[in-house]
Protein backbone atom coordinates (compact mmCIF):
# COMPACT_ATOMS: atom_id res chain seq x y z
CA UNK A 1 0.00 0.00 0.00
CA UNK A 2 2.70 2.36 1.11
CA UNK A 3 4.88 1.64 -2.42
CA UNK A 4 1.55 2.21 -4.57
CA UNK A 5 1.09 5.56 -2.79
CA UNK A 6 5.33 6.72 -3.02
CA UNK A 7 4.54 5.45 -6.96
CA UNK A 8 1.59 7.59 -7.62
CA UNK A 9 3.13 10.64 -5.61
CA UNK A 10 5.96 10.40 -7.62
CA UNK A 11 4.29 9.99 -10.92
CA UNK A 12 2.01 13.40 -10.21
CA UNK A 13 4.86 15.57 -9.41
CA UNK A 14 6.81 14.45 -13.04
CA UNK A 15 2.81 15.20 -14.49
CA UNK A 16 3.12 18.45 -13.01
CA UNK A 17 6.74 19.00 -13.92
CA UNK A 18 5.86 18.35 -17.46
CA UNK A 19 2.55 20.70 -17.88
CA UNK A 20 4.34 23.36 -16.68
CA UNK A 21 7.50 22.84 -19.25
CA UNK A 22 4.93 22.88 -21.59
CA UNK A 23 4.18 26.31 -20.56
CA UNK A 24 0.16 28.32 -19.92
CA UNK A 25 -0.59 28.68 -23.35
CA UNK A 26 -1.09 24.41 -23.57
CA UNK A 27 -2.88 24.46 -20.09
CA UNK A 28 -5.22 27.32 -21.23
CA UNK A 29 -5.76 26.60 -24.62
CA UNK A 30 -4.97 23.18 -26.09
CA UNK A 31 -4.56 22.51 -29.84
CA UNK A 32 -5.00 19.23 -31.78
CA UNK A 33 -1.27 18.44 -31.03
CA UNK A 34 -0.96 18.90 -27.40
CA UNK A 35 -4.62 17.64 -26.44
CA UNK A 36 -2.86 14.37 -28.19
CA UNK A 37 -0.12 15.01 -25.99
CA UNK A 38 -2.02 15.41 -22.48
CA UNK A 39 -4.25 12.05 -23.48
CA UNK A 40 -0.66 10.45 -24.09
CA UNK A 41 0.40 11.85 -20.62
CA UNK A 42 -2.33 10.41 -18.78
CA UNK A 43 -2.19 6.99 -19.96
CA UNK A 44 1.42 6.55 -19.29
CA UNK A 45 1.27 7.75 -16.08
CA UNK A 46 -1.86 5.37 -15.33
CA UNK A 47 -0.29 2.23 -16.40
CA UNK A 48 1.98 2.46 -13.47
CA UNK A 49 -0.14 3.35 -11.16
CA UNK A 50 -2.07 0.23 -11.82
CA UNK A 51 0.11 -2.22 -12.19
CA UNK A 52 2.44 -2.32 -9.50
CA UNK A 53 4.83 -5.00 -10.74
CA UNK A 54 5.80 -2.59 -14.00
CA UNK A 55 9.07 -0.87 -12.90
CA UNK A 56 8.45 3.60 -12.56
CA UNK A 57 10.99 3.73 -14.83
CA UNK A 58 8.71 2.23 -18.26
CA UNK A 59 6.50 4.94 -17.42
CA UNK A 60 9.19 7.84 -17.12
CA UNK A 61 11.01 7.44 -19.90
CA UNK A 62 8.12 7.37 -22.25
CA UNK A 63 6.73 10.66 -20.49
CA UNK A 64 10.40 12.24 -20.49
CA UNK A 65 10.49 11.33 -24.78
CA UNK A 66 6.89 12.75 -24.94
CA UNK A 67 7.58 16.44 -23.47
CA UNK A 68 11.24 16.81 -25.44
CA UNK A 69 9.31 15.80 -28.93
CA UNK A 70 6.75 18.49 -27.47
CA UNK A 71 9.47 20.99 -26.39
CA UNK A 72 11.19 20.49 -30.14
CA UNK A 73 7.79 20.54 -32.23
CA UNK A 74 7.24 23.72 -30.27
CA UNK A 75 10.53 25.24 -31.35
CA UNK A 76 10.34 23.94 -34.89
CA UNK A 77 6.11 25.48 -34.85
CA UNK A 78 8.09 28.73 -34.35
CA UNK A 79 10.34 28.79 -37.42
CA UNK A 80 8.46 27.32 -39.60
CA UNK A 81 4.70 28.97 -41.19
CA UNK A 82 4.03 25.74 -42.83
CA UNK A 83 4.40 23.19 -40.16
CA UNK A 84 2.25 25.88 -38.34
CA UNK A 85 -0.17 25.67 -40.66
CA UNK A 86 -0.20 22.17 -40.83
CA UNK A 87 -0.05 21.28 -37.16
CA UNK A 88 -2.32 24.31 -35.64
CA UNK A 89 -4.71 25.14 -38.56
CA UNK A 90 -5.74 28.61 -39.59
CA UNK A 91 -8.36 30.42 -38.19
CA UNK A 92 -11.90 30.23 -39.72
CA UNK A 93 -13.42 33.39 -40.90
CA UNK A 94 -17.38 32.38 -39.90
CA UNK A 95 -19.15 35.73 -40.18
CA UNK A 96 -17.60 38.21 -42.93
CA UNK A 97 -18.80 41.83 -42.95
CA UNK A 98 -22.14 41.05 -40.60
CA UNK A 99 -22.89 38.17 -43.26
CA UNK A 100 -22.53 34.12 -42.48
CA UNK A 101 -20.22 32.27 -44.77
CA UNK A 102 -21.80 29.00 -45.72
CA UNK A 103 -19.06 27.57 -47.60
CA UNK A 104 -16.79 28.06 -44.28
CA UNK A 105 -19.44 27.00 -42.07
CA UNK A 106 -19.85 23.34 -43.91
CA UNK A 107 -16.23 22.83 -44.57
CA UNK A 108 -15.65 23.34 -40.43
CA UNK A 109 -19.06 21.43 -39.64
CA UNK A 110 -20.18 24.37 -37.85
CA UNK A 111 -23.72 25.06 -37.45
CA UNK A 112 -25.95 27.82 -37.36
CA UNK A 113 -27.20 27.17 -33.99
CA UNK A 114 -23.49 26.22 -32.91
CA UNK A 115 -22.66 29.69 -34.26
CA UNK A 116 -25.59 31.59 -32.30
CA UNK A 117 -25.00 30.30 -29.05
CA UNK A 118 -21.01 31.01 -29.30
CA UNK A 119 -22.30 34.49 -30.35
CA UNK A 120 -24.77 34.74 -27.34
CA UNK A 121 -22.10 33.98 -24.99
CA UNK A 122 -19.90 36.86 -26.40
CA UNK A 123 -23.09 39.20 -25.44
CA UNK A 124 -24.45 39.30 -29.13
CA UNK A 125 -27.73 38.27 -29.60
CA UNK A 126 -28.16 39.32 -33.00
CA UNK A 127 -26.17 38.57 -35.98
CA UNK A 128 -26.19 42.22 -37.24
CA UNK A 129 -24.31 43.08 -34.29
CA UNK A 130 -21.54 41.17 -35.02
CA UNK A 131 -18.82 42.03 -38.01
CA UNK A 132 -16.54 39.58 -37.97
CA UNK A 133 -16.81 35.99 -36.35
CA UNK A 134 -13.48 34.01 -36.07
CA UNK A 135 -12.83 30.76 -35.14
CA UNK A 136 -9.68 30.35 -33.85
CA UNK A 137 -7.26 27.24 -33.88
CA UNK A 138 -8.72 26.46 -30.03
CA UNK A 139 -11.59 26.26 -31.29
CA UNK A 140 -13.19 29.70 -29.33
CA UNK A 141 -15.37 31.66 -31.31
CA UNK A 142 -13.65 35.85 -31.34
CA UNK A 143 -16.15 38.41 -32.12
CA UNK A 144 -15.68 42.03 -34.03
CA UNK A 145 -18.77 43.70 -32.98
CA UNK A 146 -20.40 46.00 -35.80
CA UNK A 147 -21.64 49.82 -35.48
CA UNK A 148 -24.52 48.26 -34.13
CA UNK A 149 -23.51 46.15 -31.61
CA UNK A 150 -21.15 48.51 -30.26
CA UNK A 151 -21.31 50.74 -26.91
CA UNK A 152 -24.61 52.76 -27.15
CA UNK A 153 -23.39 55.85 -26.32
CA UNK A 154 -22.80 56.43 -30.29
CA UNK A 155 -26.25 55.59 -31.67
CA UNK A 156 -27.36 57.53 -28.59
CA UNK A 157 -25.56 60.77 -29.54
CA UNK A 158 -26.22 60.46 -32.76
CA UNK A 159 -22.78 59.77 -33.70
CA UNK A 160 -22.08 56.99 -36.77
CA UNK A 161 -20.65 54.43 -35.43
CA UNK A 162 -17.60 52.88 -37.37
CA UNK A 163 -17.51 49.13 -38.35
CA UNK A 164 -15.10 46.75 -36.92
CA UNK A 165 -11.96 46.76 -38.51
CA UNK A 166 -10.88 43.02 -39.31
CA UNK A 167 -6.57 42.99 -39.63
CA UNK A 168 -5.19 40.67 -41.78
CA UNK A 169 -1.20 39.18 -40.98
CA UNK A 170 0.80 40.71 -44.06
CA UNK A 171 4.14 40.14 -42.59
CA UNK A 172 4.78 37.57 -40.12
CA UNK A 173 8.39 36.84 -38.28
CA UNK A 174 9.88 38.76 -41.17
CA UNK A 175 8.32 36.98 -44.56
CA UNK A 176 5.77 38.29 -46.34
CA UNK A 177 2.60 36.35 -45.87
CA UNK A 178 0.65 36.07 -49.35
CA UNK A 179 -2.43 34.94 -47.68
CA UNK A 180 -2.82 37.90 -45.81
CA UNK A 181 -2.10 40.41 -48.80
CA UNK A 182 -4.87 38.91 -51.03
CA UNK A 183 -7.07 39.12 -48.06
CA UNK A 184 -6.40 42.49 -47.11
CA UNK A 185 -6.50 43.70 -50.84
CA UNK A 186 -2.99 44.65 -51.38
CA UNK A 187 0.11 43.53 -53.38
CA UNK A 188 3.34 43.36 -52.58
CA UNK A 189 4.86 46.40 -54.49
CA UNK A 190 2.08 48.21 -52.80
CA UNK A 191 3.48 46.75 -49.25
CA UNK A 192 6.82 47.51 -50.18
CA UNK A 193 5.76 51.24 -50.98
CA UNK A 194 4.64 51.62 -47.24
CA UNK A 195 7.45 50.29 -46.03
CA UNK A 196 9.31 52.87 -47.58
CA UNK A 197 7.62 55.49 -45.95
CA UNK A 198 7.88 54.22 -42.97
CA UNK A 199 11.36 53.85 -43.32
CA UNK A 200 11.75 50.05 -43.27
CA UNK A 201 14.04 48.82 -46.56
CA UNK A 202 12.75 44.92 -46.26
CA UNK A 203 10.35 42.67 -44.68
CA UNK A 204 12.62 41.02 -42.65
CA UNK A 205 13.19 44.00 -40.28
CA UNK A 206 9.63 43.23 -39.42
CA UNK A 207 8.23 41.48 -36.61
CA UNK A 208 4.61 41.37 -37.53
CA UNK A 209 2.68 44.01 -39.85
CA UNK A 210 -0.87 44.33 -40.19
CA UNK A 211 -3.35 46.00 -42.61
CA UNK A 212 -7.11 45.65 -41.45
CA UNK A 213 -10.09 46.23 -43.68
CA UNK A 214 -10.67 50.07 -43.07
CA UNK A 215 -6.47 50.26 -45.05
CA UNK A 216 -5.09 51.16 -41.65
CA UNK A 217 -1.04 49.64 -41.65
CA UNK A 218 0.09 48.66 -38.56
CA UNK A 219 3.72 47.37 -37.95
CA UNK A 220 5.98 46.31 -35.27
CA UNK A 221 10.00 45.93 -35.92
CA UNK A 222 11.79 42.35 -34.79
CA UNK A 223 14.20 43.26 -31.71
CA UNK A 224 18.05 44.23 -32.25
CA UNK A 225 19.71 40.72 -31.06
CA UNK A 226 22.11 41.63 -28.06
């Protein structure tokens, strides 16, 4: 009794060890590729536990394997767009311009009462309220409200409320993300004109740049390496 109680105590403290190499953003919000890695967690660490003639060790070594290929997918997730794309997804544009896209809806088996109730839990209950709907790669619904569903105060003062501005990712980590320009509506020699101005010669002196869909540019340089 005493040994199956040392086992499990030791067991939970590597468990804990390991979520917290994997860092908050995995505890908070788990993708595809580290829910995989928790349900992988928690059946090595049960086999133990259960069968007490299996030696700690065929459960640690397995767990220790798990969190470095988790630790290097991470690193290699940062470098590279493409296994980024492929491992995390891109986010789902649901509701474009206060309008439902079908053809996004099906092809992420999202329905429109799925859709309604994420909405209603934002505070929307109407879908004129709401410009842009995003599904993100955790799966959470993020809401752009429209003129309408903003702060009353406007429509109360008679002001004319502005429509939320949707930015699109036109530079990422230094390359130039194509997806992003088509979406916001620019090309590159365009880009490459406002980089000019704002005295930036290429893309890779960029961090992350932004245009949204009211043509407002928004940069941010990468850090001088010490």
């Amino acid at each position: 009794m005493l040994v199956s109680c040392i086992r499990t105590v030791i067991l939970y403290v590597i468990l804990i060890i390991t979520v917290r190499i994997m860092g908050k953003k995995q505890v908070g919000e788990l993708e595809p590729a580290e829910l995989v890695v928790v349900f992988l967690l928690s059946e090595l660490a049960s086999i133990p536990m259960q069968d007490m003639n299996l030696p700690l060790m065929s459960s640690v070594i397995p767990i220790a394997t798990l969190i470095s290929l988790e630790i290097l997918l991470s690193a290699l997730i940062l470098k590279s767009r493409f296994l980024r794309k492929v491992l995390q997804g891109t986010p789902s544009i649901l509701i474009n311009k206060g309008e439902l896209v079908e053809r996004e809806m099906r092809r992420q088996r999202y329905n429109i009462d799925e859709l309604m109730e994420q909405i209603r839990r934002e505070g929307y209950s109407d879908i004129r309220e709401v410009e842009y709907a995003i599904l993100e790669n955790s799966g959470k619904i993020s809401v752009i409200p429209s003129a309408r569903g903003k702060a009353l105060t406007a429509p109360d003062m008679n002001i004319e409320g502005k429509p939320g501005a949707l930015p699109f990712i036109v530079i990422a980590d230094g390359k130039v993300a194509k997806t992003g320009l088509k979406l916001s509506g620019i090309t590159q020699d365009e880009l490459m004109k406002i980089l000019k101005k704002k005295g930036i010669d290429r893309p890779s002196e960029v961090f992350i740049a932004t245009m949204d869909s009211m043509g407002e540019f928004h940069f941010q340089k990468k850090e001088r390496k010490k």
